[in-house]
Protein backbone atom coordinates (compact mmCIF):
# COMPACT_ATOMS: atom_id res chain seq x y z
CA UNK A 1 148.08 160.50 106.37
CA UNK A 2 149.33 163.70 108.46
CA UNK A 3 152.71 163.39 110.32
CA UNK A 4 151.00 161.43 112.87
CA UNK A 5 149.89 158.68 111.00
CA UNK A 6 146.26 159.83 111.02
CA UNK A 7 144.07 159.77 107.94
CA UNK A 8 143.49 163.11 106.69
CA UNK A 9 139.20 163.56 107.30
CA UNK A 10 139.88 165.61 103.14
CA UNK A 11 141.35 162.18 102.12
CA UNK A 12 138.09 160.31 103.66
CA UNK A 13 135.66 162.61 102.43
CA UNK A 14 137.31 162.86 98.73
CA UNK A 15 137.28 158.92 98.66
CA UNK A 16 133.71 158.99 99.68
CA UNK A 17 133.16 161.25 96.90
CA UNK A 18 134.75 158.89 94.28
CA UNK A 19 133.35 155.83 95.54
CA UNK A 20 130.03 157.46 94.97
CA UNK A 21 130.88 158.70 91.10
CA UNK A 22 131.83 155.16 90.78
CA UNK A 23 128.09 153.99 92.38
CA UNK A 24 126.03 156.66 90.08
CA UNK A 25 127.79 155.30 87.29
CA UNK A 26 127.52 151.92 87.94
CA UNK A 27 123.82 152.33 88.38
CA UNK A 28 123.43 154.35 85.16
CA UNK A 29 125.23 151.61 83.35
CA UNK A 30 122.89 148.98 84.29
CA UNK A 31 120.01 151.05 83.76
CA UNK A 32 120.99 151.98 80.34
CA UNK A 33 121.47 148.11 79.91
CA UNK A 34 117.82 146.99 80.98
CA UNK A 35 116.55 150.01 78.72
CA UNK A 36 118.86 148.60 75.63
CA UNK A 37 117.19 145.10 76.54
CA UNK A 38 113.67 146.42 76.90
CA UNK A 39 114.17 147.86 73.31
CA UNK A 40 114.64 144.16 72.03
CA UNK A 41 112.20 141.97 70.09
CA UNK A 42 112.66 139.44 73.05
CA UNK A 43 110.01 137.11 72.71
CA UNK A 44 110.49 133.96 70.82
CA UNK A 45 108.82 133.31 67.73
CA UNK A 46 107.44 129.97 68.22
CA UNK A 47 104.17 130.10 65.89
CA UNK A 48 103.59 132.14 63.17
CA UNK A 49 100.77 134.77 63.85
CA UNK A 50 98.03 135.50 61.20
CA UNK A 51 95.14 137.84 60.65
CA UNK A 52 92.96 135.09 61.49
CA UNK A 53 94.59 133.85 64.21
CA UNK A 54 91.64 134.10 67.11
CA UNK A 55 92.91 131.88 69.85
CA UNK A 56 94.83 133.68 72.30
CA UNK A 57 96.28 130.77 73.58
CA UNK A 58 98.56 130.45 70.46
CA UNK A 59 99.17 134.21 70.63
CA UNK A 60 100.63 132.83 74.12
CA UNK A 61 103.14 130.76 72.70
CA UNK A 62 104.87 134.04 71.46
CA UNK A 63 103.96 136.25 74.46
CA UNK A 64 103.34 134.26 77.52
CA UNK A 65 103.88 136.74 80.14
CA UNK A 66 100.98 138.78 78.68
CA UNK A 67 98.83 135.85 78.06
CA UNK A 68 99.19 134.84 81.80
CA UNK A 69 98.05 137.89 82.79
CA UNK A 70 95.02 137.98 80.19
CA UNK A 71 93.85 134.65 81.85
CA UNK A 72 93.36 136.12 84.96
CA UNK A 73 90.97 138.32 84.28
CA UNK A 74 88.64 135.83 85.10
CA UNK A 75 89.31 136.98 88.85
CA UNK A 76 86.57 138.50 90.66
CA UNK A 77 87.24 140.77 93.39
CA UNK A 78 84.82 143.83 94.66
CA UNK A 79 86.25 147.45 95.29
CA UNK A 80 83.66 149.69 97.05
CA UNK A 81 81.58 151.08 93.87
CA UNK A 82 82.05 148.40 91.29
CA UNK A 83 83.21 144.78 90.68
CA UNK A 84 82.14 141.68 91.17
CA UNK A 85 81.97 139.47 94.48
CA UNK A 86 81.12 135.73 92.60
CA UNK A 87 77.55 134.64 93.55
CA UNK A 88 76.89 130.93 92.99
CA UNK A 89 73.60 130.02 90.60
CA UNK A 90 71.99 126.41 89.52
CA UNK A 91 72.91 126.19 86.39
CA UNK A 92 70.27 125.31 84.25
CA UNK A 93 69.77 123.75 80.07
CA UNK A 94 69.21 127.74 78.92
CA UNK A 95 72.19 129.23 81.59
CA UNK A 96 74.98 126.76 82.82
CA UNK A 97 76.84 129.26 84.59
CA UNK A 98 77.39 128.33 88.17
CA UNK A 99 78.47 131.67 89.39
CA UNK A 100 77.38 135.21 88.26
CA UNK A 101 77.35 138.79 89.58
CA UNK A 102 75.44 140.40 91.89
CA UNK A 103 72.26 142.02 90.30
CA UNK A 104 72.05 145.63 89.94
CA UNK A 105 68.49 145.97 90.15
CA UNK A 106 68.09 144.24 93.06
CA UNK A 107 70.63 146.32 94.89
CA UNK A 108 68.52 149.27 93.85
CA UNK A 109 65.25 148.75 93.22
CA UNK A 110 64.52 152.24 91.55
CA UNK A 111 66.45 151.30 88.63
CA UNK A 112 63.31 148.97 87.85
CA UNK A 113 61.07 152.00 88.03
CA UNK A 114 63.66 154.05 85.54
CA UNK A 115 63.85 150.96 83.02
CA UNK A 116 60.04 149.89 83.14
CA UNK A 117 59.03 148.35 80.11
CA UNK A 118 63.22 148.26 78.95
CA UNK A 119 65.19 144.74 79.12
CA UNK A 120 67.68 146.63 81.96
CA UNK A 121 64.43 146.19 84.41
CA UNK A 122 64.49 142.53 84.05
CA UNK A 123 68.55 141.71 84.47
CA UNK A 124 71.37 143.94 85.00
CA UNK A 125 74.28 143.02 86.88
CA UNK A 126 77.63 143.88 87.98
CA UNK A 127 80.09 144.05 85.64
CA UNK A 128 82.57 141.04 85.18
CA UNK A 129 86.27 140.63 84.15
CA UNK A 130 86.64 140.52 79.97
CA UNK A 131 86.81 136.53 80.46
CA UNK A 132 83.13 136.40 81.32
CA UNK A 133 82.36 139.27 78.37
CA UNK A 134 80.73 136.27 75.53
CA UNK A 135 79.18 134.03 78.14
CA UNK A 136 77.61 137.25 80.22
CA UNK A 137 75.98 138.62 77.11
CA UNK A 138 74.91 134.81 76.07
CA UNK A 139 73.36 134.16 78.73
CA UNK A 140 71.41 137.06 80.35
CA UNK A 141 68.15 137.49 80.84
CA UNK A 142 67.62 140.29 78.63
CA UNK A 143 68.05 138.02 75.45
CA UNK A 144 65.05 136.60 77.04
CA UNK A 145 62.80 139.55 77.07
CA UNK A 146 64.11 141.05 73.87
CA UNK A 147 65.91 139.21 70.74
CA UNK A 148 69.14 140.98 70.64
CA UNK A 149 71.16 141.26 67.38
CA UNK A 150 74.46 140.10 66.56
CA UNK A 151 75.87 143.97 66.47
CA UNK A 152 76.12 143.20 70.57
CA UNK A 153 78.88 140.65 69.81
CA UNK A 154 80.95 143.40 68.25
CA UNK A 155 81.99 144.38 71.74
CA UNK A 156 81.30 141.07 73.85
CA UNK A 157 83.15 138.95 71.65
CA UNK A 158 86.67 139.01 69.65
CA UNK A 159 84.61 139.55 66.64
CA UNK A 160 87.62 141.05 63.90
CA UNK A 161 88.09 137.98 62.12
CA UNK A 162 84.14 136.84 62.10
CA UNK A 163 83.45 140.18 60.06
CA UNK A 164 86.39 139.77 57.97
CA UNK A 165 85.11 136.85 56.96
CA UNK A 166 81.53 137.67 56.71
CA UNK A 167 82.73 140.52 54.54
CA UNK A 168 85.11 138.25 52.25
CA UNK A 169 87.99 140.41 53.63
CA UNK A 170 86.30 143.64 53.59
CA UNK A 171 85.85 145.22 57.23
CA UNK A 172 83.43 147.16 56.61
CA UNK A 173 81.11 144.93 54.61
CA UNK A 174 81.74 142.38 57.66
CA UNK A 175 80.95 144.92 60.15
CA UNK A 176 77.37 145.80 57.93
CA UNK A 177 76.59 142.16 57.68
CA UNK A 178 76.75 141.01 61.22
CA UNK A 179 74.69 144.43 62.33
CA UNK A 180 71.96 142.93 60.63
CA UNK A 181 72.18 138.79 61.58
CA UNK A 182 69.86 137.61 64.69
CA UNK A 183 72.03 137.42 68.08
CA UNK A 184 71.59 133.90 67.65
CA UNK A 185 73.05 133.31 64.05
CA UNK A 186 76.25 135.61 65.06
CA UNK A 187 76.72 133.61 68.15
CA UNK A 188 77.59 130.70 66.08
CA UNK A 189 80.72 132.67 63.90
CA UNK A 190 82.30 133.84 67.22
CA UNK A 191 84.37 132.02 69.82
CA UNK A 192 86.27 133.76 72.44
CA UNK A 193 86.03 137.19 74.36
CA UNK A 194 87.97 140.07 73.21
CA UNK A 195 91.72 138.60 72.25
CA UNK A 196 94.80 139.89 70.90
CA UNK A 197 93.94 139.88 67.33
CA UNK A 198 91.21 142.62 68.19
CA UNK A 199 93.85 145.09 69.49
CA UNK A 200 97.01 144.06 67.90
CA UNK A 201 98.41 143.78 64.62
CA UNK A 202 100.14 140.25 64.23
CA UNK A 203 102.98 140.95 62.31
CA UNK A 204 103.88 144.09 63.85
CA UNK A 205 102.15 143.68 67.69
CA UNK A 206 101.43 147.30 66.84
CA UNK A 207 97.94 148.53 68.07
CA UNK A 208 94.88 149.03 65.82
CA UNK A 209 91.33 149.94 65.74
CA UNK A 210 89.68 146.91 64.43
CA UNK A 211 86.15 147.87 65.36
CA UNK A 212 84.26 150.38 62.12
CA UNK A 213 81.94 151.74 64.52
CA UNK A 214 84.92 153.33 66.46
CA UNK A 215 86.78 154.31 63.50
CA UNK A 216 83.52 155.96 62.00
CA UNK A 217 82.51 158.12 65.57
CA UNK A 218 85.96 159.46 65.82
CA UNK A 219 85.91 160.42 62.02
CA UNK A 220 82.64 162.57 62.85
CA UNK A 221 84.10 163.54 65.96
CA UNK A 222 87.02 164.83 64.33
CA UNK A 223 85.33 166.24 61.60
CA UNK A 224 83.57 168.59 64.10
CA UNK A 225 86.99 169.78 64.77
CA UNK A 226 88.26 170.55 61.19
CA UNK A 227 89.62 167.46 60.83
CA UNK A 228 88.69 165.38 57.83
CA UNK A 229 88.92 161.24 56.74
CA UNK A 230 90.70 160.75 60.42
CA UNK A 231 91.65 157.45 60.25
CA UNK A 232 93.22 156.62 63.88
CA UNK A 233 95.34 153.63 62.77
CA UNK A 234 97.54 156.48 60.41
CA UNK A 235 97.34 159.52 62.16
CA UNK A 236 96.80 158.47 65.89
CA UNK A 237 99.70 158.26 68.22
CA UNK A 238 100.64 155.89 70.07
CA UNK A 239 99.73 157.26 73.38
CA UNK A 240 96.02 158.02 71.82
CA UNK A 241 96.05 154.20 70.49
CA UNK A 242 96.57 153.10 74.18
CA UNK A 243 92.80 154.91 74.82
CA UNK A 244 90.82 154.23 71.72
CA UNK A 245 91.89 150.62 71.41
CA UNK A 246 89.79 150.78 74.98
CA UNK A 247 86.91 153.28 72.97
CA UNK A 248 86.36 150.42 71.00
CA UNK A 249 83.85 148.89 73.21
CA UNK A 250 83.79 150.97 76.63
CA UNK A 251 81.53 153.73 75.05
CA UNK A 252 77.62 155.12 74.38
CA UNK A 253 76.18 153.58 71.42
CA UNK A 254 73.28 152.79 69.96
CA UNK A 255 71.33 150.78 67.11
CA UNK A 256 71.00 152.83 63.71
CA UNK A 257 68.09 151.77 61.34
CA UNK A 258 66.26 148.65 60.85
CA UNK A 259 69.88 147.54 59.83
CA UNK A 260 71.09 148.41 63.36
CA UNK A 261 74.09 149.93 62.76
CA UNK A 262 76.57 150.29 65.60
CA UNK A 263 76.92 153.51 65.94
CA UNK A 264 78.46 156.45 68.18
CA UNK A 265 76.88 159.75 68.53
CA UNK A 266 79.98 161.75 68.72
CA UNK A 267 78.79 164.22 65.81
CA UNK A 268 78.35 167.23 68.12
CA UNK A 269 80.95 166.18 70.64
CA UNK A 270 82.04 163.52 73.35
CA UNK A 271 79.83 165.40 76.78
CA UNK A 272 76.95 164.03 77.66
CA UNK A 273 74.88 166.91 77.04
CA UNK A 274 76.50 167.00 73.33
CA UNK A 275 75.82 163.53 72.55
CA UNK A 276 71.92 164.16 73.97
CA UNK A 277 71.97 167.08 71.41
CA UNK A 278 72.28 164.44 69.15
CA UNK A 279 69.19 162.18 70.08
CA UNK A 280 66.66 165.29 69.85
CA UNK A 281 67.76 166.09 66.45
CA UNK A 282 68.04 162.26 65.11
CA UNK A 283 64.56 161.66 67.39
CA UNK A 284 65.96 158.55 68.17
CA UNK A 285 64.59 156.46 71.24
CA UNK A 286 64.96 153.11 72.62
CA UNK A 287 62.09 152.16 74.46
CA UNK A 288 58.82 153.49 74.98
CA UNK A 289 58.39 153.72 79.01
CA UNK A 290 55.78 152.07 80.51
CA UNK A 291 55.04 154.45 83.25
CA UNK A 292 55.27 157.79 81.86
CA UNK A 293 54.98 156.73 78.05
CA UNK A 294 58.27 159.21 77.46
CA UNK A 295 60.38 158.07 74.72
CA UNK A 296 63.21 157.42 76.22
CA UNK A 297 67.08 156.55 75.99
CA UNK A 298 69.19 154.00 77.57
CA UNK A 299 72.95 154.82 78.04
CA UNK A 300 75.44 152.70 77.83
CA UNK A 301 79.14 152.26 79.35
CA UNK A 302 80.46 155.39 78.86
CA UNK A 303 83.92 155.12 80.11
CA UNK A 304 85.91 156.80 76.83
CA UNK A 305 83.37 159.86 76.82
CA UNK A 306 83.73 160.57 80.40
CA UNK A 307 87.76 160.32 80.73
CA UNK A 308 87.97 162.02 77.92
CA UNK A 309 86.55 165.37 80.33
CA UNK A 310 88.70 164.37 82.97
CA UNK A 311 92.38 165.46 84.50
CA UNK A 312 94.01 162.34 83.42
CA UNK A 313 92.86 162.97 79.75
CA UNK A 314 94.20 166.08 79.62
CA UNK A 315 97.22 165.11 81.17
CA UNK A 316 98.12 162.36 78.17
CA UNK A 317 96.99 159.56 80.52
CA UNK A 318 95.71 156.75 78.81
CA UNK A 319 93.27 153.84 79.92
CA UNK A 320 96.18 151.43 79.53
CA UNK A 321 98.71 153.38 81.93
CA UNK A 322 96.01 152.95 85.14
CA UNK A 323 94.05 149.46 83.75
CA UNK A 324 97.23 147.78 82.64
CA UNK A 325 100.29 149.40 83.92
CA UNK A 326 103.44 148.53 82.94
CA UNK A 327 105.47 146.01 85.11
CA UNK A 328 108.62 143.97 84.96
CA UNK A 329 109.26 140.18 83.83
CA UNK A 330 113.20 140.15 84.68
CA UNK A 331 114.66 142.38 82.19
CA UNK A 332 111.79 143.14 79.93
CA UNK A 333 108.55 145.79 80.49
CA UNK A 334 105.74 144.37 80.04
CA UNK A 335 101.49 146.14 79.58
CA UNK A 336 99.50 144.32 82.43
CA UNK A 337 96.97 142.46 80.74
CA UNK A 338 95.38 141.61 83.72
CA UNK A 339 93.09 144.33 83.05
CA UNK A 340 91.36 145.56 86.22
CA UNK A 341 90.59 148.56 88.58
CA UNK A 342 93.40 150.51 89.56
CA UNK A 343 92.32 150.36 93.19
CA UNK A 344 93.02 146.57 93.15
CA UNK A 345 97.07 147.62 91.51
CA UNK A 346 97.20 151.36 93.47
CA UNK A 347 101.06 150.79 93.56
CA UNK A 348 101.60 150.41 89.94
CA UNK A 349 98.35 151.58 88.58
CA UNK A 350 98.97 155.52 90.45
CA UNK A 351 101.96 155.51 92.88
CA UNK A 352 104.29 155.43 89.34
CA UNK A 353 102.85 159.34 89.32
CA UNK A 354 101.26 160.14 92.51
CA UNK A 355 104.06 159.62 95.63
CA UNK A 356 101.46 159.11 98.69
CA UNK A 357 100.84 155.91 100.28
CA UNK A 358 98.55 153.41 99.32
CA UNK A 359 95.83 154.06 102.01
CA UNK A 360 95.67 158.14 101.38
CA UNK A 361 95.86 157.25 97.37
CA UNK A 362 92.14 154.71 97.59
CA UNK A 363 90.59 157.29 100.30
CA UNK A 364 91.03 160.14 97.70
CA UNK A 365 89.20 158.23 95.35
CA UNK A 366 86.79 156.80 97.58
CA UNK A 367 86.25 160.06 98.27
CA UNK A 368 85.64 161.27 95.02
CA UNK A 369 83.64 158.24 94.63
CA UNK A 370 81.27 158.37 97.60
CA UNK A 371 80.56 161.77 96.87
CA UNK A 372 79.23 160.80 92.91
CA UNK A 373 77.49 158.90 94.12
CA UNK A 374 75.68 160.30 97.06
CA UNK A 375 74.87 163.17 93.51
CA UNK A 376 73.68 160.33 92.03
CA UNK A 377 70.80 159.31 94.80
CA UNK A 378 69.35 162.50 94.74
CA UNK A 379 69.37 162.55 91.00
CA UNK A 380 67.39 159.26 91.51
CA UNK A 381 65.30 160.27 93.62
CA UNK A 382 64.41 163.16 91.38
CA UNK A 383 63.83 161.39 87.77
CA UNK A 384 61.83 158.61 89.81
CA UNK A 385 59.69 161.05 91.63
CA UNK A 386 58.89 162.73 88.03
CA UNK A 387 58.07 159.44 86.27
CA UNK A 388 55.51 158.45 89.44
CA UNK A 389 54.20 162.11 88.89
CA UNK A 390 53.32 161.22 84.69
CA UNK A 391 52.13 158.02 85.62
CA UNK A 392 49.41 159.32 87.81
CA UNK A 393 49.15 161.95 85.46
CA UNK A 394 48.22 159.27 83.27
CA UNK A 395 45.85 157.26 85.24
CA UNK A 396 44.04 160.94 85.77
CA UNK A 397 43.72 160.26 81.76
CA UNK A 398 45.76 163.24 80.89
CA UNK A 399 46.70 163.56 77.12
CA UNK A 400 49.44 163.53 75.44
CA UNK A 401 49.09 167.42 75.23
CA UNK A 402 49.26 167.62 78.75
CA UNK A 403 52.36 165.78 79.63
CA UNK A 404 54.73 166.20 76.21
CA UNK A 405 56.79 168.86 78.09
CA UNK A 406 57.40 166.62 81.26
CA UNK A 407 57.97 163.46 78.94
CA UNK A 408 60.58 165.67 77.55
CA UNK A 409 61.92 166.88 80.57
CA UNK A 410 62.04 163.16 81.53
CA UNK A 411 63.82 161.63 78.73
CA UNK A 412 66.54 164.16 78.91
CA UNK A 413 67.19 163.79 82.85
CA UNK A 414 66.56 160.22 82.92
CA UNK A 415 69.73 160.33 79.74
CA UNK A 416 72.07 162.25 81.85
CA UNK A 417 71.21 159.87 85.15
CA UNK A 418 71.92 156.97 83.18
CA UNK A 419 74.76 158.49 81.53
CA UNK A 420 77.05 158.73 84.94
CA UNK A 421 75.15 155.24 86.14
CA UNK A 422 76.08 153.46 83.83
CA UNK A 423 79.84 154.49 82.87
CA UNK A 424 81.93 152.40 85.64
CA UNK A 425 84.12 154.92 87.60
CA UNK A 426 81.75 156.47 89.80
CA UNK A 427 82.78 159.60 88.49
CA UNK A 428 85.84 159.21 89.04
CA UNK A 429 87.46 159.26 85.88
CA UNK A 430 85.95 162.68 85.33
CA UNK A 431 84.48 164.22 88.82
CA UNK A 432 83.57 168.01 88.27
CA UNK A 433 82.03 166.53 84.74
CA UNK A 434 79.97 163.37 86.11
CA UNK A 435 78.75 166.66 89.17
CA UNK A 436 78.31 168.98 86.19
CA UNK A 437 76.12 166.06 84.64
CA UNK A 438 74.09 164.90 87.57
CA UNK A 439 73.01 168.47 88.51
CA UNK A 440 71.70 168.74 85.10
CA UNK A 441 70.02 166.12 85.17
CA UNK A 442 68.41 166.77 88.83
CA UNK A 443 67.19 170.49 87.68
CA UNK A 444 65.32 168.64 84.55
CA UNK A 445 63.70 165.90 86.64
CA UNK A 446 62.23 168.80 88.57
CA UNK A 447 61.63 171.32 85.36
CA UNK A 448 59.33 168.32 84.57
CA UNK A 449 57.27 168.18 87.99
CA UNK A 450 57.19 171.58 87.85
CA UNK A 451 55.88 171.49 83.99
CA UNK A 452 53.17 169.45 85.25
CA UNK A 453 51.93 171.67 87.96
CA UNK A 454 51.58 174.39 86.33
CA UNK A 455 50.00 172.36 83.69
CA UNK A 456 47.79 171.15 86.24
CA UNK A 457 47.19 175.22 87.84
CA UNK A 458 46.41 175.55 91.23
């Protein structure tokens, strides 16, 4: 106080001060104390956890806040390009699924027209959460048109232990003998989706590559690079484990040899264009088409290949830290594994990095979004116009001579269409590379009309 008796405004403001030192280091102390408790095996060890153990439910019993979140990924909620809305069926003796997704090919027709003669042109649908991965597969019409074989349960199924035991312990051998069973007979050895035993290790919880496929298309990739044996479960980190535990399953693939072998053509590198370098020198096909008579390929899901060209790649963002954020369960930090778009999580999934509101954060994307796919249409409209064009071509009784180039022309564009169509971001986890793709893909579709024009003469 002065001689008046009236606090000193230096006294107020240096007691401020202090009580604020005493705040930041309050709050630094209980930070460092949720980090310490974070760093904790905290889960109690109520079963004992083998390499056999399938059933994620007993997983649960050590980890429950994870395996609540795993359950719900039987939720089905639409975002503007992708998802599900459910869409109630009768079941029936072959399907007994009451509720499915909404059909892709009836939403566009012209995908009929760019799968004629394929299984695609008879069902495709949305994609659903990983709950409905086994039963989807099961049960869709495409079994129907074409047997399948039991290398498609290697991704729509938690399929690690079935192979080890196919194989007698041996991975490999496991993975080589259910290639080669009937869809039907591997059906029988699996029993859930994808569970924790195909991403984790059970003693350790640490992640692994449990699919051969995977571990044998990033040795080729890698080789390509200078790199050789990579084995990603010794030399990957753990950051890199938290995007090819996803490259597992979300990737281009296709059936090697009368064995069909799962395979990945990442030989000459992960772009589109690379990976069609590929096809032309292995001459491989999947279907004849029935319009044009091309021989043509059918992409898959190509998420890994595609983020891998993108911002967030290059960044060190990994699937897991925008599909299954970290969040909090009182004192502990959990992975999500409610696995889902990050437009239905925007203020875990990208807020953690990107400080704009909700609202501006989805319109960016939509943006991004609406414009793929408005690139996409045109390239549409563009392979489709050059398969009508070799199917009349045809009917005119034009030979094989005649058309080759434009069959060409067609496989390759029709590749690079399907490429971005099927890989479920809309571009978005790689935009200037799905554009780079589409416009490709557009100038063969019309290298091809033109090819037969000039074929044709004037």
């Amino acid at each position: 106080m002065n001689e008046k008796g009236r606090i000193s405004p230096k006294l107020v403001f240096l007691v401020l001060i202090a009580a604020g030192v005493v705040f930041a280091l309050a709050a630094l102390l209980v930070n460092i104390f949720q980090r310490q408790q974070e760093a904790k095996n905290t889960f109690v060890r109520v079963v004992e956890l083998t390499d056999r153990t399938e059933d994620p439910a007993e997983w649960g019993k050590n980890f429950p806040f994870q395996f609540d979140a795993y359950r719900r990924t039987v939720d089905q909620v639409r975002t503007r390009f992708g998802g599900s809305e459910a869409v109630p069926r009768t079941p029936t003796d072959a399907d007994p699924r009451s509720v499915v997704a909404q059909s892709k090919i009836e939403e566009d027709p012209r995908l009929k027209t760019l799968w004629a003669g394929y299984a695609f042109a008879h069902d495709f649908r949305e994609e659903r959460g990983h709950a409905f991965m086994l039963e989807d597969q099961a049960y869709t019409g495409r079994q129907a048109v074409v047997p399948q074989p039991g290398t498609c349960l290697q991704c729509h199924s938690s399929a690690y232990a079935p192979m080890m035991t196919l194989g007698e312990g041996d991975l490999m051998k496991g993975f080589e003998k259910m290639n080669q069973l009937p869809y039907a007979e591997a059906r029988k050895l699996v029993n859930h989706p994808v569970t924790c035993l195909d991403c984790h290790a059970p003693d350790t919880m640490q992640l692994r590559i449990t699919r051969p496929a995977f571990i044998e298309g990033i040795r080729a990739l890698k080789a390509r690079d200078g790199i050789k044996n990579y084995d990603p479960n010794t030399m990957a980190t753990r950051q890199e484990m938290r995007a090819f535990v996803c490259g597992q399953c979300h990737v281009e693939y296709y059936f090697k040899g009368p064995e069909k072998r799962l395979t990945f053509p990442w030989a000459n590198g992960l772009r589109a264009d690379e990976m069609l370098t590929y096809y032309e020198e292995t001459r491989f096909k999947d279907w004849t088409h029935a319009d044009s008579g091309a021989p043509t390929l059918k992409a898959q899901h190509p998420e890994f290949e595609l983020w891998s060209q993108g911002i967030h790649a290059r960044s060190g963002v990994s699937c897991a830290d925008c599909h299954m954020p970290y969040k909090r369960e009182g004192a502990m930090k959990v992975s999500d594994h409610h696995v889902r778009s990050p437009l239905l999580n925007i203020n875990r999934a990208c807020q953690t990095c990107h400080k704009w509101p909700e609202a501006e954060l989805k319109a960016r994307v939509e943006t991004v979004q609406h414009r793929t796919f408005e690139l996409r249409n045109r390239a549409m409209d563009a392979v489709v116009a050059l398969i009508s064009d070799l199917k009349g071509a045809r009917q005119r009784g034009e030979t094989v001579a005649d058309i080759s180039a434009a069959q060409g022309f067609q496989r390759q564009a029709q590749f690079l269409l399907d490429f971005v169509e099927a890989e479920n971001s809309t571009g978005f986890h790689a935009p200037q590379e799905a554009a780079r793709v589409l416009g490709m893909s557009i100038d063969l579709a019309r290298q091809g009309q033109l090819a037969l024009r000039e074929r044709k003469g004037p």
